[in-house]
Structures are given as structure tokens and as C-alpha cells.
Protein backbone atom coordinates (compact mmCIF):
# COMPACT_ATOMS: atom_id res chain seq x y z
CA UNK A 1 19.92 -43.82 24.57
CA UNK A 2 16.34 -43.88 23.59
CA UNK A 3 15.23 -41.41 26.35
CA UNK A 4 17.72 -38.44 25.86
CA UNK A 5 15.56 -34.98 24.38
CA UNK A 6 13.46 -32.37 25.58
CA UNK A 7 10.21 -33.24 26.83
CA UNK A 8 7.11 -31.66 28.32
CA UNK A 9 4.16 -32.00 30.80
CA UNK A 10 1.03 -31.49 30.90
CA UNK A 11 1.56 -28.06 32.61
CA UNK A 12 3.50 -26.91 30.15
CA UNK A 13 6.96 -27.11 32.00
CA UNK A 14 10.26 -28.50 29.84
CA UNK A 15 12.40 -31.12 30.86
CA UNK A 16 15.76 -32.01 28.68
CA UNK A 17 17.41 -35.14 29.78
CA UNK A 18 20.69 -36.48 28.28
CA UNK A 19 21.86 -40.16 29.85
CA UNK A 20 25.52 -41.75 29.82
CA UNK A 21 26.36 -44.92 31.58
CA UNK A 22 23.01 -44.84 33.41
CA UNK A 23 23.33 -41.41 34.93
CA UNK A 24 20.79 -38.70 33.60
CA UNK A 25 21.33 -34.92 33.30
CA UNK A 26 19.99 -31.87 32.27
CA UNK A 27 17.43 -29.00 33.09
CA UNK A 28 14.20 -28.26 33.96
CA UNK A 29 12.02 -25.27 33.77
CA UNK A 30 8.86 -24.99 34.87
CA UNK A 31 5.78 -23.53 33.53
CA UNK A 32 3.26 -22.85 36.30
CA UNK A 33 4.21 -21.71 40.25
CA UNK A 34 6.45 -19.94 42.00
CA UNK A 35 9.97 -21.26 40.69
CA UNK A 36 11.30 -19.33 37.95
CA UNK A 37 14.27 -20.00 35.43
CA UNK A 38 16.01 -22.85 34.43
CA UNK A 39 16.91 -25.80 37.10
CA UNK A 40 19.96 -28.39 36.90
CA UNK A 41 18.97 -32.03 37.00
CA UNK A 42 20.59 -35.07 38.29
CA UNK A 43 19.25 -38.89 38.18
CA UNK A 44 19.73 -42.21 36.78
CA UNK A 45 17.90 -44.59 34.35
CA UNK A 46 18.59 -47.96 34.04
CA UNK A 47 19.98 -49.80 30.22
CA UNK A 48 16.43 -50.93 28.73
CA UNK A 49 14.39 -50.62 26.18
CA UNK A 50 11.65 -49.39 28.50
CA UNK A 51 13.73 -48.09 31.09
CA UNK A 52 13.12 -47.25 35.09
CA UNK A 53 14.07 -43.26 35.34
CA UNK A 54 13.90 -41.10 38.15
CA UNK A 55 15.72 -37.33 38.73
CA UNK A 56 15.84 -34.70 41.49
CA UNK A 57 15.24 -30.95 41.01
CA UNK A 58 17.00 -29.04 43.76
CA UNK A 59 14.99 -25.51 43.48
CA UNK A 60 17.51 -23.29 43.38
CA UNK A 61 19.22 -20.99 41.17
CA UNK A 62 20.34 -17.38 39.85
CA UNK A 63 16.99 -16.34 41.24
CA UNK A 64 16.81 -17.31 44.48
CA UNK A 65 16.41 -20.85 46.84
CA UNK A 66 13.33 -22.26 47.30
CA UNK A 67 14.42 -24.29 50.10
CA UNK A 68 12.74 -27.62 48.73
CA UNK A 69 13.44 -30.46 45.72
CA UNK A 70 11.13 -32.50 44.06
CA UNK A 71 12.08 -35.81 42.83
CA UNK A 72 10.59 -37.52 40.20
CA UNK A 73 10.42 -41.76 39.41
CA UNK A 74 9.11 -43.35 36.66
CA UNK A 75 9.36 -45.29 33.48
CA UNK A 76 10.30 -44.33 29.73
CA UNK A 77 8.07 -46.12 27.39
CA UNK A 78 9.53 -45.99 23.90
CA UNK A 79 6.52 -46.85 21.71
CA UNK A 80 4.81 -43.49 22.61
CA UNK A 81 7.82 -41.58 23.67
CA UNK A 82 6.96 -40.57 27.04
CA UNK A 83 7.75 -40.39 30.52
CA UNK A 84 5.09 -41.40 33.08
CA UNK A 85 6.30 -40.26 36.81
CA UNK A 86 5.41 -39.57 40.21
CA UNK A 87 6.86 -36.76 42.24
CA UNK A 88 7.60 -35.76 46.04
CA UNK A 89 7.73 -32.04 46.79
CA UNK A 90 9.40 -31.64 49.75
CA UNK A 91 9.42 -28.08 51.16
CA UNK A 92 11.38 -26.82 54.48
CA UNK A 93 8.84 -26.91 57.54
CA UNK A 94 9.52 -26.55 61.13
CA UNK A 95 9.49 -29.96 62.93
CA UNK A 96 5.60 -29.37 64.21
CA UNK A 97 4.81 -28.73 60.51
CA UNK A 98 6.44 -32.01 58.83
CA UNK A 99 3.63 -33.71 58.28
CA UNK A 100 2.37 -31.11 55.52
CA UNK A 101 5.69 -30.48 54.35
CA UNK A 102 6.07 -33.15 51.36
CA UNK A 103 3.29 -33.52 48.70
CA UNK A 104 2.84 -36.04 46.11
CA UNK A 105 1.49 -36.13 42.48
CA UNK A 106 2.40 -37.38 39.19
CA UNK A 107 3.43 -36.13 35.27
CA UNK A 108 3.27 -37.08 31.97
CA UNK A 109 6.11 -35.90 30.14
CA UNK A 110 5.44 -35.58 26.03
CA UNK A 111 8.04 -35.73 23.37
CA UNK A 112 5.38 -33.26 21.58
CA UNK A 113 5.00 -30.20 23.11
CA UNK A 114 1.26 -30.09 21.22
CA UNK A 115 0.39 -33.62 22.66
CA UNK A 116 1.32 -32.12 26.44
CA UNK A 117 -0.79 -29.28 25.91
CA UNK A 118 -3.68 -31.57 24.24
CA UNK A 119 -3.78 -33.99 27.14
CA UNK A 120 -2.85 -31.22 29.93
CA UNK A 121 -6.34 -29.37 29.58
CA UNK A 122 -7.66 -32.63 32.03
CA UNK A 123 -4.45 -32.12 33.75
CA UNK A 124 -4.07 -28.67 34.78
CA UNK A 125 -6.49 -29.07 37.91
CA UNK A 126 -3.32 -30.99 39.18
CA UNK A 127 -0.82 -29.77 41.90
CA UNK A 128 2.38 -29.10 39.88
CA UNK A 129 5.58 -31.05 41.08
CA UNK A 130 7.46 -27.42 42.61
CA UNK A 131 7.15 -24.57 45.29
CA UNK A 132 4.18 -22.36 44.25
CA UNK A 133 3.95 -19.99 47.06
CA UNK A 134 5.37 -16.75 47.61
């Protein structure tokens, strides 16, 4: 399909996707924050040209658990061969504290790692899509 590569924000972080029978997989890694390494991926996309997308990060791996996901939804638009999503971050809270405990924001995911990084100098005052504290 149309939408399987690599692809990148405008933060800088990587995202390689690879869809069969309208499941998505692959990795993430992220460029900014507190979330280091290399994160499985699990979604779905649906059979279009332009096709609906959406994946979950679970942040954890070989270097520790987060405790939190983010899950992204959005649409692939083939003519410029990108990704336009937006994201819920949902960190572990006590119950007092759920009302803070999910943010939301959105990404632009680039084929071209030099288009990210062209349009991400507007974007970088944005809240990126994973844990960033300690």
C-alpha cells in the first residue's frame, strides 16, 4: 500500500509503518522528550487511495515504562505523501489528577525528512505527542 515507509514530524521523531490487510505496524522513535529508543506500533488503515490511519504507541521498552500511550488518528494523503494526525497522550494519574492526565495535539508526518525539519521550525513550540518528564 501507498502509505507503507518511514516518515517524520515536525519534531524530528521517525515513524516506519508497513500495512497488510488493513492492519499497520512498525516503530516509532522519538526525537524530543523524555522517551528514549525505539517503540513498537500497532494500528489500522483503511483500503483507499487517501486512507483513514490511526496507531497506538505503548511507551515502553528496553529502557524503561513510561506508564502512558499516545495514539495517533488521521489521514494519508497520497499527492503530498504525508500523514496529518491528532494525538492523545495519556499518562498514569491518581483518580483526583485525571483531569490533567491526557493531552491532545497534532503531527505532520513527512516522507522527507528535510521537508519535516523545513516546516517544523513553526512547529517546534508544539507539545510533542509522548511523556517528557522525568
Amino acid at each position: 500500500m501507498a502509505i507503507d515507509g518511514t516518515y517524520y514530524n515536525e519534531l524530528g521523531s521517525m515513524l516506519t509503518i508497513t500495512s497488510q490487510n488493513g492492519s499497520v505496524s512498525g516503530t516509532y522513535q522519538t526525537a524530543v522528550g523524555n522517551a528514549r529508543g525505539i517503540y513498537d506500533l500497532t494500528g489500522y488503515v483503511n483500503d483507499d487511495t487517501d486512507p483513514a490511519v490511526g496507531w497506538l504507541v505503548l511507551w515502553s521498552n528496553q529502557y524503561g515504562d513510561r506508564n502512558s500511550l499516545t495514539c495517533w488518528a488521521g489521514q494519508y494523503y497520497s499527492e503530498d505523501d504525508t500523514i496529518v494526525t491528532m494525538w492523545l497522550l495519556r499518562s498514569e494519574s491518581a483518580e483526583n489528577q485525571n483531569w490533567a492526565a491526557t493531552q491532545v495535539g497534532e503531527d505532520v508526518f513527512y516522507a522527507s525528512q528535510e521537508l519535516a525539519k523545513t516546516r517544523g521550525r513553526v512547529a517546534a513550540l508544539r507539545a510533542p505527542a509522548h511523556p517528557v518528564g522525568a
